[in-house]
N, C-alpha and C. Protein backbone atom coordinates (compact mmCIF):
# COMPACT_ATOMS: atom_id res chain seq x y z
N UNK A 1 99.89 67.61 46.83
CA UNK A 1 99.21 67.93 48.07
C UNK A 1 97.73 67.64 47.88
N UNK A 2 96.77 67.18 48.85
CA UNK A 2 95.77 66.86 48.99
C UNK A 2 94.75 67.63 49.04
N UNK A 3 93.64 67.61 48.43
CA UNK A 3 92.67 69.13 48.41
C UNK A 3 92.51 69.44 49.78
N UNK A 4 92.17 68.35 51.43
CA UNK A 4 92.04 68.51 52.66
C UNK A 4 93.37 69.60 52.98
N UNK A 5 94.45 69.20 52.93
CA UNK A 5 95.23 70.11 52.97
C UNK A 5 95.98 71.24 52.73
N UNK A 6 94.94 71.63 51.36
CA UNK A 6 95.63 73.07 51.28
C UNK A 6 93.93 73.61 51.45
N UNK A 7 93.22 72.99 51.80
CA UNK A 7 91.81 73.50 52.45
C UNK A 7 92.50 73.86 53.73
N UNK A 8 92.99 73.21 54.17
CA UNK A 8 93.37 73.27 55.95
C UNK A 8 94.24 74.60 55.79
N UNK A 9 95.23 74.55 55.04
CA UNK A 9 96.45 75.76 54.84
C UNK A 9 95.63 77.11 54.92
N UNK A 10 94.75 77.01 53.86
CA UNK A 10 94.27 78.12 53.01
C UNK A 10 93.35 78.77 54.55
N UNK A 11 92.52 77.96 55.22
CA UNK A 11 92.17 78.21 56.19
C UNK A 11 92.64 79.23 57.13
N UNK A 12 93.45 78.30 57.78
CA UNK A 12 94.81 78.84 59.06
C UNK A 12 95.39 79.86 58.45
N UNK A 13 95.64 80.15 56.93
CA UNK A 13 96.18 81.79 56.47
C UNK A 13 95.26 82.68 56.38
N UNK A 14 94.19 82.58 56.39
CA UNK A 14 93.10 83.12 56.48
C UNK A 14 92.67 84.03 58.13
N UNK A 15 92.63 82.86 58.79
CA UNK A 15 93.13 82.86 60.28
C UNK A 15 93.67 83.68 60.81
N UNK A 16 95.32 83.75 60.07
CA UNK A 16 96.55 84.91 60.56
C UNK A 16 96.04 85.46 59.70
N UNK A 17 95.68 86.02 58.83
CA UNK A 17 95.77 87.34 58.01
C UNK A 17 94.73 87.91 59.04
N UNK A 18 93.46 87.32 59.31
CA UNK A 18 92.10 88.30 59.87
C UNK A 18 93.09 88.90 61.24
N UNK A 19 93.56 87.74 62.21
CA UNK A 19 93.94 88.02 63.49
C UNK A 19 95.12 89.21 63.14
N UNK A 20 96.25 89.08 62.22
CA UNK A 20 97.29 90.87 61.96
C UNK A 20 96.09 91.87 61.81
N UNK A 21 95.00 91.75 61.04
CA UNK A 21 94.03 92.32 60.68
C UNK A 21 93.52 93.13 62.02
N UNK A 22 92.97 92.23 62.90
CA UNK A 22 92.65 92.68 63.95
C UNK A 22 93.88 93.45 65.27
N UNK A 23 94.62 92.78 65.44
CA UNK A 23 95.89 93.70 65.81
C UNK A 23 96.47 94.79 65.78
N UNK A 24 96.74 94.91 63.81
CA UNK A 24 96.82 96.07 63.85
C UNK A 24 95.30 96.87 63.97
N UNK A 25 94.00 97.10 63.95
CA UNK A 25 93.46 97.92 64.33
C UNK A 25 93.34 97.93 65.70
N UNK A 26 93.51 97.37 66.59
CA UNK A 26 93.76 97.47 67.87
C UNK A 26 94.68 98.55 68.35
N UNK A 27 95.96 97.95 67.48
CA UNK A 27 96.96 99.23 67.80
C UNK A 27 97.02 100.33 67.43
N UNK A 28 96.28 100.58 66.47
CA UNK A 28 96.27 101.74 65.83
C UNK A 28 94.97 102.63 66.92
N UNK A 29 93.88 101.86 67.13
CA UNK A 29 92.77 102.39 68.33
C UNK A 29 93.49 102.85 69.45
N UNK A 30 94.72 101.76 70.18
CA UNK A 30 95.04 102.64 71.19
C UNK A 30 96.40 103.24 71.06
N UNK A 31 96.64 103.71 69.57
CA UNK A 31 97.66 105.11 69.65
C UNK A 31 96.80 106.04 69.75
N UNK A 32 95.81 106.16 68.92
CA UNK A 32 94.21 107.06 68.86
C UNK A 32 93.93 107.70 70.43
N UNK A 33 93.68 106.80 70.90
CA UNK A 33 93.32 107.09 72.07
C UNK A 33 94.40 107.67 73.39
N UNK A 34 95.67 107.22 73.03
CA UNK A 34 96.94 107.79 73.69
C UNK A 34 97.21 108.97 73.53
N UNK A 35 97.12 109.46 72.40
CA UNK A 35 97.39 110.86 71.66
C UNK A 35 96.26 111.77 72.22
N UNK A 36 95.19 111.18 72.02
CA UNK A 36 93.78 111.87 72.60
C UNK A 36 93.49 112.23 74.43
N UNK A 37 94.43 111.36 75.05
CA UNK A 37 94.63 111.33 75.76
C UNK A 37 95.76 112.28 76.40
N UNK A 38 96.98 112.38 76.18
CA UNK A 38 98.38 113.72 76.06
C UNK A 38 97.34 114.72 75.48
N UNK A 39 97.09 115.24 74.44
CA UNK A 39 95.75 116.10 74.21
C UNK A 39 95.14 116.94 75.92
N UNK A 40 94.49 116.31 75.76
CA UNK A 40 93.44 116.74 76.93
C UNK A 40 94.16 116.77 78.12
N UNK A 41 95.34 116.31 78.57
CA UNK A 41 95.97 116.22 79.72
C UNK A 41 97.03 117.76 79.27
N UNK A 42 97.81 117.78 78.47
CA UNK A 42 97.87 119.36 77.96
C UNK A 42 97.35 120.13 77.89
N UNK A 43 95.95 120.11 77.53
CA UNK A 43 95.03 121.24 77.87
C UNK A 43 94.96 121.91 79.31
N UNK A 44 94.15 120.75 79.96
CA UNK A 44 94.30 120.68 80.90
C UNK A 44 94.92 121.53 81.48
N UNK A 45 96.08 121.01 81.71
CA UNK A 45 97.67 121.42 82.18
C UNK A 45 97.69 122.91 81.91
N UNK A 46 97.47 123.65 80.32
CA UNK A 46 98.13 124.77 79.91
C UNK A 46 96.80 126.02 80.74
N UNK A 47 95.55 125.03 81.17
CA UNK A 47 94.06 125.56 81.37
C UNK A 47 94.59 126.36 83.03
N UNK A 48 95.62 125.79 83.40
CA UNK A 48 95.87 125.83 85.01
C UNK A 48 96.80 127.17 85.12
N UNK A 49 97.47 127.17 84.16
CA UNK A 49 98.22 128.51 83.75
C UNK A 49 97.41 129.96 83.95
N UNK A 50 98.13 131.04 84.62
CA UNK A 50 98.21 131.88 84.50
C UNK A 50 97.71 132.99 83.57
N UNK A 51 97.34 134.16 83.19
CA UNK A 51 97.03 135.04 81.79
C UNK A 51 98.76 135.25 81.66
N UNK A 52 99.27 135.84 82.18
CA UNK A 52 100.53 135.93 82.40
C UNK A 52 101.72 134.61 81.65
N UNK A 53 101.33 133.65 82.28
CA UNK A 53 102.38 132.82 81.74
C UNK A 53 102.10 132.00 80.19
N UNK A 54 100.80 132.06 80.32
CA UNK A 54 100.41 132.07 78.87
C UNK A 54 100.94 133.14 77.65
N UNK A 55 101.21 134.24 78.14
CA UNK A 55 101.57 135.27 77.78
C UNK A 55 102.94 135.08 77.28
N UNK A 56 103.30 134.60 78.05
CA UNK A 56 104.64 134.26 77.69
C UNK A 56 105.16 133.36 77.29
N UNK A 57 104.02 132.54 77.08
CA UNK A 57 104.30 130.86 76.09
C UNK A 57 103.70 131.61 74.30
N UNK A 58 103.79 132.81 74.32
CA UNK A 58 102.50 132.97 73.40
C UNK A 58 101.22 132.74 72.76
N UNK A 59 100.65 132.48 73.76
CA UNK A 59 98.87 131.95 74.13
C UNK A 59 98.10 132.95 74.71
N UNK A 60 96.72 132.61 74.05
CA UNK A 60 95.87 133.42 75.04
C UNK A 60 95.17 132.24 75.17
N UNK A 61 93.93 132.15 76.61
CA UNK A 61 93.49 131.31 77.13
C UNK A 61 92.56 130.57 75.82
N UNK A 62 91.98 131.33 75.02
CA UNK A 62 91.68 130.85 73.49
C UNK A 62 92.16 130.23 72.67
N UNK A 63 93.15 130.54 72.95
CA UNK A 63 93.78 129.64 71.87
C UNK A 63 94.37 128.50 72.16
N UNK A 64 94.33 127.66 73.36
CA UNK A 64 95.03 126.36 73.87
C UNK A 64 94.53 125.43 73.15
N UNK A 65 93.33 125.09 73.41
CA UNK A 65 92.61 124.11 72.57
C UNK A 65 93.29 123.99 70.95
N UNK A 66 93.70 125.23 70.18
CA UNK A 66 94.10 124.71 69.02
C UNK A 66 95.44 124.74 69.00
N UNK A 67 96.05 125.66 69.89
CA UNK A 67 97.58 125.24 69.56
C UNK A 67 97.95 123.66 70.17
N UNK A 68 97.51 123.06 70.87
CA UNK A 68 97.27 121.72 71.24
C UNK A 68 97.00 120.78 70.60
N UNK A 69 95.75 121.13 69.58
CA UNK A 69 95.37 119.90 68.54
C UNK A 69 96.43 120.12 67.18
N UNK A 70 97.31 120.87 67.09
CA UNK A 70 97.69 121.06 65.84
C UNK A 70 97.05 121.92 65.38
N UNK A 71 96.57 123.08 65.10
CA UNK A 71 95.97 124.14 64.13
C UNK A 71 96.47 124.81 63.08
N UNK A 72 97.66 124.55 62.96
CA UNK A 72 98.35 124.92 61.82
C UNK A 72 98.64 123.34 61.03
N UNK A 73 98.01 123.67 59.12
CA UNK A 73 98.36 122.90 58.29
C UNK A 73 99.62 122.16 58.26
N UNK A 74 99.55 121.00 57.68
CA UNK A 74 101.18 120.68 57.79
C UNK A 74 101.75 121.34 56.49
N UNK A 75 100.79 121.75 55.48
CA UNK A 75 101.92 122.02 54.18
C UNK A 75 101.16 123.51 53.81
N UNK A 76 101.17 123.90 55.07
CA UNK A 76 100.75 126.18 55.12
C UNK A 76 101.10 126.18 56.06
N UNK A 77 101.42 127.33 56.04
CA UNK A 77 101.54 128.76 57.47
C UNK A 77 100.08 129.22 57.94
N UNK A 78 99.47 128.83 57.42
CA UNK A 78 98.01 129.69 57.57
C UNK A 78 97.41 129.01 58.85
N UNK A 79 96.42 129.04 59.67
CA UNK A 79 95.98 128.19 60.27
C UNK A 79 94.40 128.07 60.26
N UNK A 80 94.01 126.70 60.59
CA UNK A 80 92.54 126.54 59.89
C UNK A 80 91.60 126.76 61.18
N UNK A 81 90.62 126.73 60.90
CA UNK A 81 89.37 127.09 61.78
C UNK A 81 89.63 125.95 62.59
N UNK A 82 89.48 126.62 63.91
CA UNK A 82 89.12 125.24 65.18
C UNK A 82 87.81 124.82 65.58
């Protein structure tokens, strides 16, 4: 093979590697932002609730924001500061 042509190869793989490169952070930005998005639309949502029916989801109006983001560790019972 000709040095022009695995110049050319080496190139164009270069090419696709940056462009998966860029893709996947694309996709990964808008799971980010999807999740962040269900987030705040749950809040939201749980914000419209009742003292009462919160009550009975086991919430107080305080605590939505973290039972929402996850506030409990994945590998404890404990739960961390919000």
């Amino acid at each position: 093979m000709s040095p022009i042509i695995s110049t050319s190869a080496a190139r164009q793989s270069g090419a696709c590697e940056l462009f998966g490169r860029m893709a996947r952070a694309a996709r990964h930005g808008w799971q980010l932002y999807r999740a962040w998005y269900v987030q705040e639309a749950t809040i939201a949502y749980l914000k419209t609730l009742s003292d009462r029916q919160l009550k009975d989801i086991g919430l107080t109006r305080s605590q939505i924001g973290c039972a929402v983001r996850g506030a409990f560790d994945r590998h404890s019972t404990h739960p961390r500061d919000c």
